[in-house]
N, C-alpha and C. Protein backbone atom coordinates (compact mmCIF):
# COMPACT_ATOMS: atom_id res chain seq x y z
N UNK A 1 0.84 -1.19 0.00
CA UNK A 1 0.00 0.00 0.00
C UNK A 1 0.88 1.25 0.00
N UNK A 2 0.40 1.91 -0.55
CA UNK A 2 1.09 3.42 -0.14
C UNK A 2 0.45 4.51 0.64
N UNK A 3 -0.16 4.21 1.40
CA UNK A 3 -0.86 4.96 1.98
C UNK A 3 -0.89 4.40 3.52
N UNK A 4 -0.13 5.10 4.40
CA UNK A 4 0.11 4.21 5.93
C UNK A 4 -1.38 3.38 6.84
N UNK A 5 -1.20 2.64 7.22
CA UNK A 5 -2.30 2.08 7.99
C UNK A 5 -2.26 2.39 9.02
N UNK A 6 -3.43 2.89 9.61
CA UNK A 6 -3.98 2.88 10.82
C UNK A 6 -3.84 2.02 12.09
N UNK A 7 -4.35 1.83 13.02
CA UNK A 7 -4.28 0.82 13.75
C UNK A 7 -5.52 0.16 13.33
N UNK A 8 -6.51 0.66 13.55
CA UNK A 8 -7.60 -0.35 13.45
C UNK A 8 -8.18 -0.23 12.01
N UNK A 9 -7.81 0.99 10.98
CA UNK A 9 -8.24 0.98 9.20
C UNK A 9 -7.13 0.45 8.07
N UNK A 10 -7.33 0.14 7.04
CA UNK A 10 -6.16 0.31 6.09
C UNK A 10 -5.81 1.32 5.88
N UNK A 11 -6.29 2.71 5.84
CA UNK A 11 -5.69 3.89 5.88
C UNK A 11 -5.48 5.02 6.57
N UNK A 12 -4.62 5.86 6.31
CA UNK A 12 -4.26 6.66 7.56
C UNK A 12 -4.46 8.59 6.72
N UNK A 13 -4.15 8.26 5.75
CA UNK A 13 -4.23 9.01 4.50
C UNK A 13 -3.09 9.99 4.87
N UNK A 14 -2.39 8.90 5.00
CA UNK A 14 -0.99 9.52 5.37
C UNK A 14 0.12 8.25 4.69
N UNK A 15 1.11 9.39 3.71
CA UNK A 15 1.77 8.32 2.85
C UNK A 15 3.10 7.27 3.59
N UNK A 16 3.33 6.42 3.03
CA UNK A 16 4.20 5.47 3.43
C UNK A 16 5.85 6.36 2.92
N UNK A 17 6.66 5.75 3.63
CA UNK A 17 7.92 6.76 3.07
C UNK A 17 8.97 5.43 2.27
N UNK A 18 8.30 4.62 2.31
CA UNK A 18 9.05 3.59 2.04
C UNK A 18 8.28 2.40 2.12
N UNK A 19 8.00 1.65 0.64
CA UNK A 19 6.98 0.50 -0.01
C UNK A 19 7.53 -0.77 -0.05
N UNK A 20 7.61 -2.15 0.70
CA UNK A 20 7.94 -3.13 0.68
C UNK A 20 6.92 -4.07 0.16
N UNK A 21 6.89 -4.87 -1.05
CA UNK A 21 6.01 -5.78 -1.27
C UNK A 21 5.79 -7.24 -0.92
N UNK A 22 6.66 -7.67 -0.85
CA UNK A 22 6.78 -9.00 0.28
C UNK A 22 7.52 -9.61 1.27
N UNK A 23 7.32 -10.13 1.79
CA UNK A 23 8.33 -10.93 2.65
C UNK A 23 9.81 -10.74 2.96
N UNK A 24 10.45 -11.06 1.16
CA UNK A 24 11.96 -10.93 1.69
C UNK A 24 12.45 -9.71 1.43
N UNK A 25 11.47 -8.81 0.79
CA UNK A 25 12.26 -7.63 0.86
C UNK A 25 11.87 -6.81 2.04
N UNK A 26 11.30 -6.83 3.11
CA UNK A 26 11.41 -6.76 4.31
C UNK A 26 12.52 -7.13 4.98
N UNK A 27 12.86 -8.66 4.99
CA UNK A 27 14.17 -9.06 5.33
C UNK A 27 15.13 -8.26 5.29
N UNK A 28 15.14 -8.09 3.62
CA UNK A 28 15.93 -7.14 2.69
C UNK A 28 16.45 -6.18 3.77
N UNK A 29 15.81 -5.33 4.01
CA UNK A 29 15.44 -3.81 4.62
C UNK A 29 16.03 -4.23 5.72
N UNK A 30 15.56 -4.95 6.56
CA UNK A 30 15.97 -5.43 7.94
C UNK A 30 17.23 -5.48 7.70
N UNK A 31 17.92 -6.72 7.38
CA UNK A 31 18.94 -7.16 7.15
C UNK A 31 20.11 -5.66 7.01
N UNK A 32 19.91 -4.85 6.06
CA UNK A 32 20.56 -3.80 5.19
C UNK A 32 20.73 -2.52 6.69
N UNK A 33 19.45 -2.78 7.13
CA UNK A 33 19.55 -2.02 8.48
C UNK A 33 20.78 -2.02 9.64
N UNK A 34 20.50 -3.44 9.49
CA UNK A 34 21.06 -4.21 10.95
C UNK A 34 22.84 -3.90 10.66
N UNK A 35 22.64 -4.35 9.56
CA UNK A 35 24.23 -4.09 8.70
C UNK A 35 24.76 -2.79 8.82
N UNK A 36 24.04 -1.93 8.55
CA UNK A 36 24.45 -0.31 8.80
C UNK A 36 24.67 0.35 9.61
N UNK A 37 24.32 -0.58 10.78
CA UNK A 37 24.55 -0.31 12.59
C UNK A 37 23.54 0.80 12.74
N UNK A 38 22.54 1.59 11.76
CA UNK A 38 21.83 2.51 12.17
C UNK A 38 20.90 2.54 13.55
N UNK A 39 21.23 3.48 14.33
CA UNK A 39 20.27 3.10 15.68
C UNK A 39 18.81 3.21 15.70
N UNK A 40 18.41 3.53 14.78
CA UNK A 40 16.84 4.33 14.81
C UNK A 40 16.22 2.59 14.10
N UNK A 41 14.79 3.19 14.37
CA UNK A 41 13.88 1.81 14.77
C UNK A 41 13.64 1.78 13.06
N UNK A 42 13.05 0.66 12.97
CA UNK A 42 11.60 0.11 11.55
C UNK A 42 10.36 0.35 12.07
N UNK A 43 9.29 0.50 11.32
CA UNK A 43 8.07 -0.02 11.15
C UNK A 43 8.04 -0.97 10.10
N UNK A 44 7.40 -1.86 10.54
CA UNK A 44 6.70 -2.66 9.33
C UNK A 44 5.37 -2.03 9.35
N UNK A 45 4.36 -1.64 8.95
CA UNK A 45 2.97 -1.98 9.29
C UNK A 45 2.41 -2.94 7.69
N UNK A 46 1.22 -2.95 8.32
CA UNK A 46 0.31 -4.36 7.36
C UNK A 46 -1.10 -3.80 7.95
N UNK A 47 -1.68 -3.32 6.51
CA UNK A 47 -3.12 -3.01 6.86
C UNK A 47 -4.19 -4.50 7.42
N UNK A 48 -4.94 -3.71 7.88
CA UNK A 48 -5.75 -4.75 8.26
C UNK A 48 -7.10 -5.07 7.49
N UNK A 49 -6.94 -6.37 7.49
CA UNK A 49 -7.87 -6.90 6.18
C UNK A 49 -8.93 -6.43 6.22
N UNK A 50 -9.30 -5.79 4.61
CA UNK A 50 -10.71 -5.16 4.30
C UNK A 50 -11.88 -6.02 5.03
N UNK A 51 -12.46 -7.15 5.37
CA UNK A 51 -13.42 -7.56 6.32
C UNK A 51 -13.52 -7.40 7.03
N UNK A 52 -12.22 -7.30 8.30
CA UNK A 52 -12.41 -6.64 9.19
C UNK A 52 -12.41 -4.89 9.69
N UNK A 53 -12.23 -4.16 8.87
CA UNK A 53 -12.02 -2.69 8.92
C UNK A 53 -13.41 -2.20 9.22
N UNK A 54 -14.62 -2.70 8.70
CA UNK A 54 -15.80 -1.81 8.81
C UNK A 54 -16.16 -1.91 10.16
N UNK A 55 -15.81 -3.16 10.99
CA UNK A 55 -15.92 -2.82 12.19
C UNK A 55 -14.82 -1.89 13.51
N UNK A 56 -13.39 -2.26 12.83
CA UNK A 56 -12.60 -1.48 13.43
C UNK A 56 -12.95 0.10 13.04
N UNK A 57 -13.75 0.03 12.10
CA UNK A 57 -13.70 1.56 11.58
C UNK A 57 -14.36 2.85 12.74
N UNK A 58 -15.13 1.68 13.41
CA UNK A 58 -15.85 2.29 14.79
C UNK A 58 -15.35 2.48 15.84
N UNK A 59 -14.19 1.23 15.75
CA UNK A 59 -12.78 1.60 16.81
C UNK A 59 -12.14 3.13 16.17
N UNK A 60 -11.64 2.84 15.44
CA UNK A 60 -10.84 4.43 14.97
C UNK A 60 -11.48 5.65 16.14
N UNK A 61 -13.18 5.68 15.40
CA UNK A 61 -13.44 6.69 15.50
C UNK A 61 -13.79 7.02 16.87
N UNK A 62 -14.03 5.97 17.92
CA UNK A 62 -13.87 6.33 19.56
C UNK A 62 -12.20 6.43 19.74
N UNK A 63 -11.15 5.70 19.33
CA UNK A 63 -10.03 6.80 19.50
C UNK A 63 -9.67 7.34 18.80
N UNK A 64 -10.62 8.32 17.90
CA UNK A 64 -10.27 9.33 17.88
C UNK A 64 -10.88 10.69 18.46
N UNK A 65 -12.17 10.51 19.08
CA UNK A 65 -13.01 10.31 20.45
C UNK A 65 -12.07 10.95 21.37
N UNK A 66 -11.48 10.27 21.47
CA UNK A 66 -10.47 10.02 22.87
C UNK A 66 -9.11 10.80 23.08
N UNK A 67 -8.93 11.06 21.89
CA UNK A 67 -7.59 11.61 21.77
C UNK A 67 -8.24 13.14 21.87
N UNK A 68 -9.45 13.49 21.04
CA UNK A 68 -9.46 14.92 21.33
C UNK A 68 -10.15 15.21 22.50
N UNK A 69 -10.84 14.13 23.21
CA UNK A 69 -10.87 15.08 24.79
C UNK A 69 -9.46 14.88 25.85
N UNK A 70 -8.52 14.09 25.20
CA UNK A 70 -7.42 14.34 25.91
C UNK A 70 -6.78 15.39 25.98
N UNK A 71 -6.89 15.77 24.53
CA UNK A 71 -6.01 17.10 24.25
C UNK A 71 -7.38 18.42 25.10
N UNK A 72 -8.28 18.22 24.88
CA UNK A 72 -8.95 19.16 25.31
C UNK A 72 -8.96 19.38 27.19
N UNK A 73 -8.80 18.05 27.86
CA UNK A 73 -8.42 18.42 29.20
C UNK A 73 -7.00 18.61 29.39
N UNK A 74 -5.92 18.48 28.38
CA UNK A 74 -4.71 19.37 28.88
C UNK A 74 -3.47 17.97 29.43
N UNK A 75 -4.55 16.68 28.75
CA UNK A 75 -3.35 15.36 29.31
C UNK A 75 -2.16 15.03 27.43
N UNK A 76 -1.09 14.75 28.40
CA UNK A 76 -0.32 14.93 27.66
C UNK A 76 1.02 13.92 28.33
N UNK A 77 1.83 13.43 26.98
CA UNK A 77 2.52 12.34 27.05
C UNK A 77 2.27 11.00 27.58
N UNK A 78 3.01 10.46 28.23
CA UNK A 78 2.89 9.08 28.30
C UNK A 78 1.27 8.59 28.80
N UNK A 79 0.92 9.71 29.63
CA UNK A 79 -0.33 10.14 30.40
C UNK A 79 -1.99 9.58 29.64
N UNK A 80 -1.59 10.08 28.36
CA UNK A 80 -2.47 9.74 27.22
C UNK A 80 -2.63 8.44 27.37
N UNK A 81 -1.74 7.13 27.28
CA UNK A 81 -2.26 5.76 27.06
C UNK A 81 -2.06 5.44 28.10
């Protein structure tokens, strides 16, 4: 996909910065990482299958619910989850 996934949608409508199509080129990536001694992390993500989204889609939208009365009472960092 090119378009980042959500936690609970396939999309985030927010782009991917970097497109892996299967398996070993994940490895790939990993591997090339690990090799480079770079300290900074990966994501993998993997949308979540179109059958299940219409119901997560209701998840999303209580956290996202959630996040703006957090911000609206003034909680902030780790505090949030």
């Amino acid at each position: 996909t090119d378009d980042f996934p959500a936690f609970f949608t396939p999309k985030s409508g927010l782009p991917v910065s970097c497109r892996l199509d299967s398996p070993a080129a994940a490895a790939d990536l990993l591997h090339c990482h690990e090799a480079l001694g770079v300290s900074s992390g990966v994501v993998l993500a993997v949308p979540v299958q179109d059958d299940l989204a219409a119901e997560a889609a209701s998840i999303e939208e209580a956290t996202r619910r959630a996040v703006e009365e957090s911000v609206a009472q003034g909680v902030k960092g780790n505090e949030v989850t």
